[in-house]
PDB file of N, CA and C in Angstrom:
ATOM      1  N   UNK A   1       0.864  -1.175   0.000  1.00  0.00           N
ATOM      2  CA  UNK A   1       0.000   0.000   0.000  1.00  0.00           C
ATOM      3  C   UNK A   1       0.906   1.232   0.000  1.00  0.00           C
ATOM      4  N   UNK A   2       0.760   2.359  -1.016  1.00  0.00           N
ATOM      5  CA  UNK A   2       1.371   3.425  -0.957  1.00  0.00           C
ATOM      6  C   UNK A   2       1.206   4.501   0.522  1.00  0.00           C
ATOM      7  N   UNK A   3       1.781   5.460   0.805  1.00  0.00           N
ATOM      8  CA  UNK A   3       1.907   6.281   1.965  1.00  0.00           C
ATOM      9  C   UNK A   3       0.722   7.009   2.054  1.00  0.00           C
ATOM     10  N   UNK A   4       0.455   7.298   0.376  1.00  0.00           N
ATOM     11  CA  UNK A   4      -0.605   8.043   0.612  1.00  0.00           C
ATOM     12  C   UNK A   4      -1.998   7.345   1.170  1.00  0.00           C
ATOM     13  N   UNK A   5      -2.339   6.232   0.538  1.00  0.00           N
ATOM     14  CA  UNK A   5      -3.423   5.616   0.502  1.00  0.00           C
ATOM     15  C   UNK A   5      -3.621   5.441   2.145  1.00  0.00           C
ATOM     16  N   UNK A   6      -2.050   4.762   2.452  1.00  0.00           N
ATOM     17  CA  UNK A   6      -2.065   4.488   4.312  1.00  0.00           C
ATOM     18  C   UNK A   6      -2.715   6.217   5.115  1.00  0.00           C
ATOM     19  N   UNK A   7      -1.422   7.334   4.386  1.00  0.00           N
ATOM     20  CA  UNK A   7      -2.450   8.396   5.330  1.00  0.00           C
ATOM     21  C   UNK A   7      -4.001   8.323   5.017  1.00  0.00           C
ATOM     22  N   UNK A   8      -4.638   8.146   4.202  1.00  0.00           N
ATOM     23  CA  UNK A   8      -5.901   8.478   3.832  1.00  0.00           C
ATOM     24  C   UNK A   8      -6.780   7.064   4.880  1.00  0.00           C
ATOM     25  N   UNK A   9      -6.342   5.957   4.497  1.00  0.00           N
ATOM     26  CA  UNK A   9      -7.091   5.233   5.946  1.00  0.00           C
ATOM     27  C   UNK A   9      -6.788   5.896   7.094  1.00  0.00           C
ATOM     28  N   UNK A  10      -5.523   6.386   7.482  1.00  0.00           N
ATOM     29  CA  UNK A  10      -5.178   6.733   8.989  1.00  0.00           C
ATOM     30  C   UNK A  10      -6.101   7.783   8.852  1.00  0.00           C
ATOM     31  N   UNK A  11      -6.864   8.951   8.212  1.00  0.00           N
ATOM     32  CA  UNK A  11      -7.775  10.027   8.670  1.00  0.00           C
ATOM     33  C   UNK A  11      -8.786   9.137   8.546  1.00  0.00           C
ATOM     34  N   UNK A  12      -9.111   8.268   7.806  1.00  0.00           N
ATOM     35  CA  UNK A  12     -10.595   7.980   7.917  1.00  0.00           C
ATOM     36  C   UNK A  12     -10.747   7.183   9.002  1.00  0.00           C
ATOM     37  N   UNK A  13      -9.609   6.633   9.433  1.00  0.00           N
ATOM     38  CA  UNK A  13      -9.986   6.103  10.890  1.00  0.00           C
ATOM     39  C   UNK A  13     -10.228   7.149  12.336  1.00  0.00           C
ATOM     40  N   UNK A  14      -9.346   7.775  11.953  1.00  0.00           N
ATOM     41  CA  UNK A  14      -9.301   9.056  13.259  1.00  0.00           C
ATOM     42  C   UNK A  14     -10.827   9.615  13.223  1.00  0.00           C
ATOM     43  N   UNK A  15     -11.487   9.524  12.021  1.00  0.00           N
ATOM     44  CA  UNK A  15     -12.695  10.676  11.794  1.00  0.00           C
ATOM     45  C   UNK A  15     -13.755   9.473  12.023  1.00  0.00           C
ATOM     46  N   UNK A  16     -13.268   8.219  11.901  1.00  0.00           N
ATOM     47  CA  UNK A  16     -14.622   7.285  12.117  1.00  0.00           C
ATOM     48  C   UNK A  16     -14.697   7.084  14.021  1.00  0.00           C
ATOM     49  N   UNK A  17     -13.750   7.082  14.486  1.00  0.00           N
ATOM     50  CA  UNK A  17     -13.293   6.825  16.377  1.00  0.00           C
ATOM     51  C   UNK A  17     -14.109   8.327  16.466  1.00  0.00           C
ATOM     52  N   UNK A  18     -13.975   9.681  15.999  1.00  0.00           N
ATOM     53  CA  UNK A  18     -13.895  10.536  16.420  1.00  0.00           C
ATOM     54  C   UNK A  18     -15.577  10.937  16.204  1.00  0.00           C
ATOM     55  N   UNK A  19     -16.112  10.354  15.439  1.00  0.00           N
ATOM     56  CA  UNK A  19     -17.564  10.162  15.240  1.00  0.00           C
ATOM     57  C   UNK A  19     -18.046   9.216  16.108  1.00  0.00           C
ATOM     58  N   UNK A  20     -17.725   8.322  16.578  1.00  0.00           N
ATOM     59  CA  UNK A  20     -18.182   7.329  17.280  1.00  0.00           C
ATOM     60  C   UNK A  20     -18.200   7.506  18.970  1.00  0.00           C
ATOM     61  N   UNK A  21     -17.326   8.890  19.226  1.00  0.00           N
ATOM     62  CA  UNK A  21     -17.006   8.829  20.522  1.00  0.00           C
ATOM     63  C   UNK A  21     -17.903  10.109  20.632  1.00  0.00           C
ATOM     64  N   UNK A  22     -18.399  10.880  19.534  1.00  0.00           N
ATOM     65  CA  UNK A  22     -19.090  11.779  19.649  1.00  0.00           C
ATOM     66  C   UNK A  22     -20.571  11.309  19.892  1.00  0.00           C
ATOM     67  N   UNK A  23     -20.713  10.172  19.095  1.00  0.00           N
ATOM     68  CA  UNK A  23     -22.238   9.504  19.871  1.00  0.00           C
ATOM     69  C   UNK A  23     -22.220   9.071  21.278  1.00  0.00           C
ATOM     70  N   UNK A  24     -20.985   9.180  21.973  1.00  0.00           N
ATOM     71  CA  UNK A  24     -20.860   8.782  23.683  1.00  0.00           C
ATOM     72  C   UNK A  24     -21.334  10.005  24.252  1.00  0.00           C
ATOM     73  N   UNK A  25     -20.780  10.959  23.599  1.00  0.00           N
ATOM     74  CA  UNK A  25     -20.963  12.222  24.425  1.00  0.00           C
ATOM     75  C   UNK A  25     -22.323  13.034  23.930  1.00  0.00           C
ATOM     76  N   UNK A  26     -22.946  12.572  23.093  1.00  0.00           N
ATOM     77  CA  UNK A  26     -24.057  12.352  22.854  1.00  0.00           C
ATOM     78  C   UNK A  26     -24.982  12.070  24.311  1.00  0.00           C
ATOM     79  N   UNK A  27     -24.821  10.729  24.256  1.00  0.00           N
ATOM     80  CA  UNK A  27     -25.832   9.842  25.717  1.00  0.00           C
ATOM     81  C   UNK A  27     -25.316  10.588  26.866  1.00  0.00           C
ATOM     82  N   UNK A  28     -24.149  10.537  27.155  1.00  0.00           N
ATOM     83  CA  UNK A  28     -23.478  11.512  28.077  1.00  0.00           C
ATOM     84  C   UNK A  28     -24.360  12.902  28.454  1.00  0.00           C
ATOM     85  N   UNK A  29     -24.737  13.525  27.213  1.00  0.00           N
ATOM     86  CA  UNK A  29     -25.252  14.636  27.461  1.00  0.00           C
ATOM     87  C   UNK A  29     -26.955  14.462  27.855  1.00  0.00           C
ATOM     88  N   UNK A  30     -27.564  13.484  27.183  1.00  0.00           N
ATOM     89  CA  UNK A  30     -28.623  13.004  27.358  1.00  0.00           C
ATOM     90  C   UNK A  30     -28.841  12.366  29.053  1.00  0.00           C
ATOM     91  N   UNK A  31     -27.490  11.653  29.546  1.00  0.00           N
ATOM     92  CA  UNK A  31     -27.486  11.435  30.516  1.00  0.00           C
ATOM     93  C   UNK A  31     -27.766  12.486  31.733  1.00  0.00           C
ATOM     94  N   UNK A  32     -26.675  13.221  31.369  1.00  0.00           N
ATOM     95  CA  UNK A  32     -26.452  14.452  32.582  1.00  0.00           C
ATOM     96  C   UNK A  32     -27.784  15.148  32.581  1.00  0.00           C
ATOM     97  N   UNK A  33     -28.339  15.325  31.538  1.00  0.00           N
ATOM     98  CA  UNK A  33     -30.085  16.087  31.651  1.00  0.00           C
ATOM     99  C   UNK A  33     -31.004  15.483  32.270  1.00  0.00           C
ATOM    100  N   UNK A  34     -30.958  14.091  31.873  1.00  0.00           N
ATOM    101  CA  UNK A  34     -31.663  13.013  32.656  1.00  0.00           C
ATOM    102  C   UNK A  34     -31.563  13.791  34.266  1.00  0.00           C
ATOM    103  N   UNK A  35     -30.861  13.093  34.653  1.00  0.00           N
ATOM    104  CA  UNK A  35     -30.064  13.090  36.023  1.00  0.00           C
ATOM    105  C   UNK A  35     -30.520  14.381  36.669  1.00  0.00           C
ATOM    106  N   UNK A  36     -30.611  15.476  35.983  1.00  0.00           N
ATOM    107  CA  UNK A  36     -31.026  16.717  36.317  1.00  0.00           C
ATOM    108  C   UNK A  36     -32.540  17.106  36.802  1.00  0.00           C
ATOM    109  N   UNK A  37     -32.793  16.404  35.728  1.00  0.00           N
ATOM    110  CA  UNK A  37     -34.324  16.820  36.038  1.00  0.00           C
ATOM    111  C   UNK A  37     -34.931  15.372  36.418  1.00  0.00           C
ATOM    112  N   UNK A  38     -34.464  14.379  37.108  1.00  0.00           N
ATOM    113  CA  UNK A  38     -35.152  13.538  38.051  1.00  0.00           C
ATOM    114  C   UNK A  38     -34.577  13.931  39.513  1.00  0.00           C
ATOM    115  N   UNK A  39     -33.381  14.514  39.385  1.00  0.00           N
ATOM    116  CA  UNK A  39     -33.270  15.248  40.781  1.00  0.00           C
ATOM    117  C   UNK A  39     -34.082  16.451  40.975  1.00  0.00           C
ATOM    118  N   UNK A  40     -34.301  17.441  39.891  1.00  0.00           N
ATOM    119  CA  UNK A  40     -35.177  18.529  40.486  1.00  0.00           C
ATOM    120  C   UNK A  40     -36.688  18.177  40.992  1.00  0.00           C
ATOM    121  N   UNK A  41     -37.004  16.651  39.764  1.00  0.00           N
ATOM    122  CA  UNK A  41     -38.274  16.464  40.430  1.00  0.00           C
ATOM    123  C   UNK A  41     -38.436  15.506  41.924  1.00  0.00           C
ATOM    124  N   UNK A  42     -37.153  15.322  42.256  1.00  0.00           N
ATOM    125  CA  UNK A  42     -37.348  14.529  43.718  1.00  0.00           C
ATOM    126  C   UNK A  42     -36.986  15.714  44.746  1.00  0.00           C
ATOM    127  N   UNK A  43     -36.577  16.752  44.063  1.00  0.00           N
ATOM    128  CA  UNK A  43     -36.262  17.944  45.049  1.00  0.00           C
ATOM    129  C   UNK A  43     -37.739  18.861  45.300  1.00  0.00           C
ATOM    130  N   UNK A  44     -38.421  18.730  44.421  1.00  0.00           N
ATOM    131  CA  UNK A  44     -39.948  19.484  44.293  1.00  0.00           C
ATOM    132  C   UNK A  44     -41.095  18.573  45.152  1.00  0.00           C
ATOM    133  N   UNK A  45     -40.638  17.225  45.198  1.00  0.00           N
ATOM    134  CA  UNK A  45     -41.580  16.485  45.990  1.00  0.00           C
ATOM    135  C   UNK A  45     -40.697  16.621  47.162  1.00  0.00           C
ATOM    136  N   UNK A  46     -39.747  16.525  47.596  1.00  0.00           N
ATOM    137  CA  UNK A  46     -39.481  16.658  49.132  1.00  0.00           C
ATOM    138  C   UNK A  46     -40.072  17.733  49.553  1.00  0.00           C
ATOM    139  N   UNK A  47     -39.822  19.303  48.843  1.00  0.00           N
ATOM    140  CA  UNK A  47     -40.270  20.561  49.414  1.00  0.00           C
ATOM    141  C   UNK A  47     -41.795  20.258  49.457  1.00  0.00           C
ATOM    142  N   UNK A  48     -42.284  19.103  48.669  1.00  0.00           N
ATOM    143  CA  UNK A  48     -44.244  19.502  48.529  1.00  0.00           C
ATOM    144  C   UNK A  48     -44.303  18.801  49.963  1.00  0.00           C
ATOM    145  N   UNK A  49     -43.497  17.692  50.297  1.00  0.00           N
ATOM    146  CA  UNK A  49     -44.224  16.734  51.230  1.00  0.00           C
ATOM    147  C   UNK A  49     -43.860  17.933  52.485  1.00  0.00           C
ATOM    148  N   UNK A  50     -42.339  18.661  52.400  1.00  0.00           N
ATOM    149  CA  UNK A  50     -42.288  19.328  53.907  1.00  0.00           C
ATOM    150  C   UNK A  50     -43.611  20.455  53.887  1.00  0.00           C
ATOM    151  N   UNK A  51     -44.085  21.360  52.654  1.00  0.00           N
ATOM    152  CA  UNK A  51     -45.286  21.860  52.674  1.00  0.00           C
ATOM    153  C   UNK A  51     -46.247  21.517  53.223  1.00  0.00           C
ATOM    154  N   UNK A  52     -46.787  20.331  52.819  1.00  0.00           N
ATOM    155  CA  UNK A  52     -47.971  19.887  53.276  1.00  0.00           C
ATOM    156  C   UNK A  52     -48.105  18.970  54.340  1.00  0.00           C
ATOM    157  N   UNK A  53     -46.637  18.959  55.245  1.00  0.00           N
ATOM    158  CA  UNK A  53     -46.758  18.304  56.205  1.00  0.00           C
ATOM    159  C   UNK A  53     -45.574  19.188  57.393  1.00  0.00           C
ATOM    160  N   UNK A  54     -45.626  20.035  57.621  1.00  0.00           N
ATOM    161  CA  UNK A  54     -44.292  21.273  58.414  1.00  0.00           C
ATOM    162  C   UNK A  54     -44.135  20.388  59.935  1.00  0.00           C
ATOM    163  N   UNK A  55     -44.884  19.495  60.199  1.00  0.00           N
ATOM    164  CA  UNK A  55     -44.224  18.951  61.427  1.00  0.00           C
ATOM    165  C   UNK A  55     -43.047  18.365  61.214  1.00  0.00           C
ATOM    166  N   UNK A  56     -43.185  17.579  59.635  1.00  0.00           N
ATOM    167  CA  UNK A  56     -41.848  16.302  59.974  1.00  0.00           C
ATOM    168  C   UNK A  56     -40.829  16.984  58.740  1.00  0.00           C
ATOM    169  N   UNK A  57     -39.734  16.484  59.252  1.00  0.00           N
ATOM    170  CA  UNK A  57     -39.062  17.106  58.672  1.00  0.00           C
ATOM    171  C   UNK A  57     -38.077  15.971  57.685  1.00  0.00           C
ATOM    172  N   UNK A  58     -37.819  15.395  56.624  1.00  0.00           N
ATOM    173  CA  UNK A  58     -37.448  14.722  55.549  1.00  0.00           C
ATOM    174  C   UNK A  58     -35.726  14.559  55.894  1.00  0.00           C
ATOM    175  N   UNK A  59     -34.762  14.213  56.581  1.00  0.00           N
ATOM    176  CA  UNK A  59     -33.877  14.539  56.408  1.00  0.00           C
ATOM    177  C   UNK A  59     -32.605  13.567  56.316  1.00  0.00           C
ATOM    178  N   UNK A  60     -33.361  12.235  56.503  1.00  0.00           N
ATOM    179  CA  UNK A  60     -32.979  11.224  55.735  1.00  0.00           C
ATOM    180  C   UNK A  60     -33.257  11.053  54.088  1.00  0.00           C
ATOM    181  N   UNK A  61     -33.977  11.916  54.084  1.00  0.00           N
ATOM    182  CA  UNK A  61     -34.343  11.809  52.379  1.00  0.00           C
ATOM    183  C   UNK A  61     -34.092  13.003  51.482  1.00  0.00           C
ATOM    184  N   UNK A  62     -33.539  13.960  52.281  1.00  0.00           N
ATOM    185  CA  UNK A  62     -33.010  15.133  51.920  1.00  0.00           C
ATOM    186  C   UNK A  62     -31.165  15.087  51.709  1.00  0.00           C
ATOM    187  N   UNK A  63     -30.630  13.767  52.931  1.00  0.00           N
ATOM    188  CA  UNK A  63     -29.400  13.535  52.870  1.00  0.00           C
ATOM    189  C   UNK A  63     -29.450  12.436  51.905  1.00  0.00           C
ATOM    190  N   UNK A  64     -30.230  11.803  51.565  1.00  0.00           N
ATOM    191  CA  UNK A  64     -29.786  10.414  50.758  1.00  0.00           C
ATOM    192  C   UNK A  64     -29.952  11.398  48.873  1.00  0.00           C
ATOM    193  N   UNK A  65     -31.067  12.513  48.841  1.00  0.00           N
ATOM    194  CA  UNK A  65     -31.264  13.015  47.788  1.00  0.00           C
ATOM    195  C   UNK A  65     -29.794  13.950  47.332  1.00  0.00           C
ATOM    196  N   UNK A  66     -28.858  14.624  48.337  1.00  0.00           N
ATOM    197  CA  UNK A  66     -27.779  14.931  48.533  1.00  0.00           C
ATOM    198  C   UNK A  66     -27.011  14.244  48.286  1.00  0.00           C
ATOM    199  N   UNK A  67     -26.326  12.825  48.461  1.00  0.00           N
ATOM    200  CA  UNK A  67     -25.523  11.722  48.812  1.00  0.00           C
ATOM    201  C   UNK A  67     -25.629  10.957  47.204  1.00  0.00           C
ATOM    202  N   UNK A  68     -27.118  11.256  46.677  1.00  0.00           N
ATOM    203  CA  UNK A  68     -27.276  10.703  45.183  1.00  0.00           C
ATOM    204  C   UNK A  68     -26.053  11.608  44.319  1.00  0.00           C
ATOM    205  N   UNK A  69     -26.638  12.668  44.523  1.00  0.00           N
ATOM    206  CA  UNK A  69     -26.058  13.669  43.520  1.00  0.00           C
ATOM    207  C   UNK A  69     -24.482  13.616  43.697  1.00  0.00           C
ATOM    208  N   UNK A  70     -24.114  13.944  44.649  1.00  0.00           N
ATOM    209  CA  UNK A  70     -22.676  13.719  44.943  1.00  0.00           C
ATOM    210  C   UNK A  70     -21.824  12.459  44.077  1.00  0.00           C
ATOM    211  N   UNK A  71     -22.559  11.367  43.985  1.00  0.00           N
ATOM    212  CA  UNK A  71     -22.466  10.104  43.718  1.00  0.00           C
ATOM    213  C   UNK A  71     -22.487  10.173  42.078  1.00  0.00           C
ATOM    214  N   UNK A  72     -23.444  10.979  41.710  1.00  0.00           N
ATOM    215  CA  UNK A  72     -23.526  11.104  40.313  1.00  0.00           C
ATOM    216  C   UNK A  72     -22.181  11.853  40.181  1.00  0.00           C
ATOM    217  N   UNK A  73     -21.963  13.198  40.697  1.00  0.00           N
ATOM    218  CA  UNK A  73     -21.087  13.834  40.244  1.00  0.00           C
ATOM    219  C   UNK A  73     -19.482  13.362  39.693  1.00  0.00           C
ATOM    220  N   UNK A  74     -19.785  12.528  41.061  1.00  0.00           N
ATOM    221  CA  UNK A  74     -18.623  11.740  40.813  1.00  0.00           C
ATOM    222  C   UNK A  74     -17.951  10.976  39.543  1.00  0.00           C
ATOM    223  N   UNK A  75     -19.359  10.122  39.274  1.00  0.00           N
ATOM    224  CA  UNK A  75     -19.481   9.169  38.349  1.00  0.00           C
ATOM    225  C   UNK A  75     -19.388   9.772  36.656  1.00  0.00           C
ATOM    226  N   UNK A  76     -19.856  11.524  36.409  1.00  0.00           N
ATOM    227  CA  UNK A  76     -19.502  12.098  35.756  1.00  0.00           C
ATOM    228  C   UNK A  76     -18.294  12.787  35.718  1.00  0.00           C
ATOM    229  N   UNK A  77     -17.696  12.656  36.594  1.00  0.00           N
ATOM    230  CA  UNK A  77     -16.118  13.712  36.807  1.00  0.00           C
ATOM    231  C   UNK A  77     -15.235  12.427  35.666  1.00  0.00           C
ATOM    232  N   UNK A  78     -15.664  11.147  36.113  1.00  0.00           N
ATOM    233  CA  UNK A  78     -15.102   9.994  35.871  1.00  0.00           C
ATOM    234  C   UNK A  78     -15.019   9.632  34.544  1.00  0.00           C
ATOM    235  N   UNK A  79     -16.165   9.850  34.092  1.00  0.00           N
ATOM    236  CA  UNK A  79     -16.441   9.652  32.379  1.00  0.00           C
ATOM    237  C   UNK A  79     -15.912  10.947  32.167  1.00  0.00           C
ATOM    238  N   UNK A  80     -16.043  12.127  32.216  1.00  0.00           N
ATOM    239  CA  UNK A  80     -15.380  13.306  31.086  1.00  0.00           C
ATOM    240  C   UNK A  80     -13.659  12.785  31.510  1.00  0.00           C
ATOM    241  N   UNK A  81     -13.226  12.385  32.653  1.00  0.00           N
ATOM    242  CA  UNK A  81     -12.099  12.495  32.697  1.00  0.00           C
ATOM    243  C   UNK A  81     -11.506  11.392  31.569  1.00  0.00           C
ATOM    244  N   UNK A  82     -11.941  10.006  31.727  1.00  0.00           N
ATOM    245  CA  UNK A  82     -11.950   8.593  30.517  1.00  0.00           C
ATOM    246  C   UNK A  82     -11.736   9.581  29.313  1.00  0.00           C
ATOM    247  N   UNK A  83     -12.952   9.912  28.847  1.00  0.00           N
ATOM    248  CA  UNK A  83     -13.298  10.991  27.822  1.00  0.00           C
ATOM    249  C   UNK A  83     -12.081  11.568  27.296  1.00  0.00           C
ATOM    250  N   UNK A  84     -11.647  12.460  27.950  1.00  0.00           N
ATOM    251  CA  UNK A  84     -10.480  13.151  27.611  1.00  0.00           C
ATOM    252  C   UNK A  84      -9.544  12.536  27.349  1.00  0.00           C
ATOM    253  N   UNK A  85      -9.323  11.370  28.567  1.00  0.00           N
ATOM    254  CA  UNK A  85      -8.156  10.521  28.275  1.00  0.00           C
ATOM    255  C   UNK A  85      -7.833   9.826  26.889  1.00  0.00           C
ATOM    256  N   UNK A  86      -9.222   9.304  26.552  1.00  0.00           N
ATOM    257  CA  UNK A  86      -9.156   8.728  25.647  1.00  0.00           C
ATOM    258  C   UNK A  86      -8.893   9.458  23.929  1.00  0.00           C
ATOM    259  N   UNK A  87      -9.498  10.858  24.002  1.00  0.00           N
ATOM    260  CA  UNK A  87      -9.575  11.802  22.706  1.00  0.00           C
ATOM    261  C   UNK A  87      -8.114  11.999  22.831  1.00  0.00           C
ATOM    262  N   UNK A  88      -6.955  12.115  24.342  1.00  0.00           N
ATOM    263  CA  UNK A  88      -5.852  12.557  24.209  1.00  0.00           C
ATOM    264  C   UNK A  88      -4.731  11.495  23.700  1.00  0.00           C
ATOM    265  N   UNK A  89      -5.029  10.220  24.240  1.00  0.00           N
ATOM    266  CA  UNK A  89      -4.294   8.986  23.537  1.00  0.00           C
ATOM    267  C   UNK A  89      -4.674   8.985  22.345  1.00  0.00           C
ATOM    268  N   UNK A  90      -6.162   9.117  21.627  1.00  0.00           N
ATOM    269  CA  UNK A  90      -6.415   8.886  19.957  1.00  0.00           C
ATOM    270  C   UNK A  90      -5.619   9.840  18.860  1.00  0.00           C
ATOM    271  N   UNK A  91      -5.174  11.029  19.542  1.00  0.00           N
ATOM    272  CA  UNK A  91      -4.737  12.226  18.712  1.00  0.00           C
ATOM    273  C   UNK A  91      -3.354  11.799  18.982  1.00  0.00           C
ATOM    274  N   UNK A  92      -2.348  11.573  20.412  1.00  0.00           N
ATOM    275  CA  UNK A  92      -1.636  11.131  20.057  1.00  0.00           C
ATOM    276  C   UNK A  92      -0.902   9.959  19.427  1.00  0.00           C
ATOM    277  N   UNK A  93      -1.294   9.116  19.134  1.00  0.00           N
ATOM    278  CA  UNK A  93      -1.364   7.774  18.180  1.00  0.00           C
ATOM    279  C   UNK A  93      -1.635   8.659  16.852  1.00  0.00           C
ATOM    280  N   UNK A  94      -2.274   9.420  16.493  1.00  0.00           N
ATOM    281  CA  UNK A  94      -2.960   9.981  15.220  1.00  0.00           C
ATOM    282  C   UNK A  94      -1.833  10.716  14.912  1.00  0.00           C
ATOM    283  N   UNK A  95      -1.389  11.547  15.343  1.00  0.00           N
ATOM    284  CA  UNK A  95      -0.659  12.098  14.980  1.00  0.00           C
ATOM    285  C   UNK A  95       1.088  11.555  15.322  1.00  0.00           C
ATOM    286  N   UNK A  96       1.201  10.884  15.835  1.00  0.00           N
ATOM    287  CA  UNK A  96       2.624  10.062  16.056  1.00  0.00           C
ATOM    288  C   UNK A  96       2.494   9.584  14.708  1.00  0.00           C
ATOM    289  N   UNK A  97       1.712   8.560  14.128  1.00  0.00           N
ATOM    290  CA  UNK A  97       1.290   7.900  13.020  1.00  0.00           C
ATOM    291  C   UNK A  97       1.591   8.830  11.635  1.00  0.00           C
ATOM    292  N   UNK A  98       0.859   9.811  11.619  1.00  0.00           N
ATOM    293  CA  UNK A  98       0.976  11.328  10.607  1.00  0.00           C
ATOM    294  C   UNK A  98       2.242  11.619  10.117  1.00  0.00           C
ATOM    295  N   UNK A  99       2.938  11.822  11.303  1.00  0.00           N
ATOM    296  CA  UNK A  99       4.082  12.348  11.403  1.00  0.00           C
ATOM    297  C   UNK A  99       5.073  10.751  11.042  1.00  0.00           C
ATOM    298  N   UNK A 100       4.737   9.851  10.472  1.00  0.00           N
ATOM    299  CA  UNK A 100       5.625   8.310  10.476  1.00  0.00           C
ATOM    300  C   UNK A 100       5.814   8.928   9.181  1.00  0.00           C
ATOM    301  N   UNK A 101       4.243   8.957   9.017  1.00  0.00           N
ATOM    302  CA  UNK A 101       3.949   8.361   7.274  1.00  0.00           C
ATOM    303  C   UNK A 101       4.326   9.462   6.571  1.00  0.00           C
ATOM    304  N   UNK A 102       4.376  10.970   7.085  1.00  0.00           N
ATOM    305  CA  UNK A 102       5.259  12.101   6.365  1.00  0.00           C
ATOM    306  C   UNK A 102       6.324  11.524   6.515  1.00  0.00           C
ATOM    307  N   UNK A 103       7.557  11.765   7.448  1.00  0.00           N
ATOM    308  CA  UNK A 103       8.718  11.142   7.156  1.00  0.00           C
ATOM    309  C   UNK A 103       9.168  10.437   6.243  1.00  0.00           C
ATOM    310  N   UNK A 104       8.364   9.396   5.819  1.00  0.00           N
ATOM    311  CA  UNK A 104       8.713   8.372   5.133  1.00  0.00           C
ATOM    312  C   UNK A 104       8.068   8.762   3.492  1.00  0.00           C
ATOM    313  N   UNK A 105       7.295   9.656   3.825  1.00  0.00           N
ATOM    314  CA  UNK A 105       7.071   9.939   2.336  1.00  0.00           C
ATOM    315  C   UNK A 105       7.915  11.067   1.548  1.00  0.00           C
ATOM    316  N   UNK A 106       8.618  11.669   2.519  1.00  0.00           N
ATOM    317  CA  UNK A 106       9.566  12.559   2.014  1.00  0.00           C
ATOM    318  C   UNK A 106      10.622  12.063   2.239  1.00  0.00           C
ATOM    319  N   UNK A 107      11.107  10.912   2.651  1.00  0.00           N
ATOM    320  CA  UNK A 107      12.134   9.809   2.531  1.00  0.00           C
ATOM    321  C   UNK A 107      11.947   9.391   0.788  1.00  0.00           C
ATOM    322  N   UNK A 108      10.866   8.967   0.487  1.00  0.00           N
ATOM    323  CA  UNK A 108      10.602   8.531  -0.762  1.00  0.00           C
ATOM    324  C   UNK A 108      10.640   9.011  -1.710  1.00  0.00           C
ATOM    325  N   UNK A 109      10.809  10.434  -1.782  1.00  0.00           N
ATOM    326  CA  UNK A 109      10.523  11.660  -2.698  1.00  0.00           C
ATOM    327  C   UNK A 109      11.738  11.774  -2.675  1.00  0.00           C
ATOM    328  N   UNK A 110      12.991  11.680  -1.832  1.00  0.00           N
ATOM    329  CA  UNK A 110      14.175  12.104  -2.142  1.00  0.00           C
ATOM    330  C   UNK A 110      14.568  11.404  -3.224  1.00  0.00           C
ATOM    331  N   UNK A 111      14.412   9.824  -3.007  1.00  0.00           N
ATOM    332  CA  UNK A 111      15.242   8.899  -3.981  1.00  0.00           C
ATOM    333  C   UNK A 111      14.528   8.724  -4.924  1.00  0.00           C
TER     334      UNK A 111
END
């Protein structure tokens, strides 16, 4: 296979990973909204139940609704961090690779 043909798979691979990881962050984003608005709506029923009931006060369920989120946060710090990791290993491989197949093609052009 010529250098060129090899760079031309090596982008179409970088652009097919780089499409594919964009449908992660896709769900990702779908996720984090999720997550958002089933916490605001468990945050709207705690405040309805302390409303309509001001004697008792929720605070096992106010700390466990706390203790969720935290838990999520986490679990998202975790994936963008993967995330990154992973876009930063693909570019460098991508471009370590780039930089082969120039070399060698202006190796080839000399002789």
């Amino acid at each position: 296979m010529d250098i060129q043909k090899k760079i031309d798979r090596l982008d179409d691979d970088h652009i097919a990973f780089r499409k594919k990881v964009s449908e992660y962050e896709w769900d990702y984003q779908d996720m984090r909204r999720e997550a958002k608005n089933v916490s605001e709506e468990m945050s709207e029923w705690i405040f309805s139940f302390c409303r309509n009931n001001p004697d008792s006060i929720p605070t096992y369920e106010l700390h466990q609704l706390e203790d969720n989120r935290d838990e999520f946060e986490r679990q998202i710090r975790r994936f963008e961090d993967r995330l990154q990791e992973t876009y930063q290993k693909e570019n460098r491989i991508y471009n370590q690779s780039i930089a082969e197949l120039e070399k060698e093609k202006k190796k080839k052009l000399m002789f």
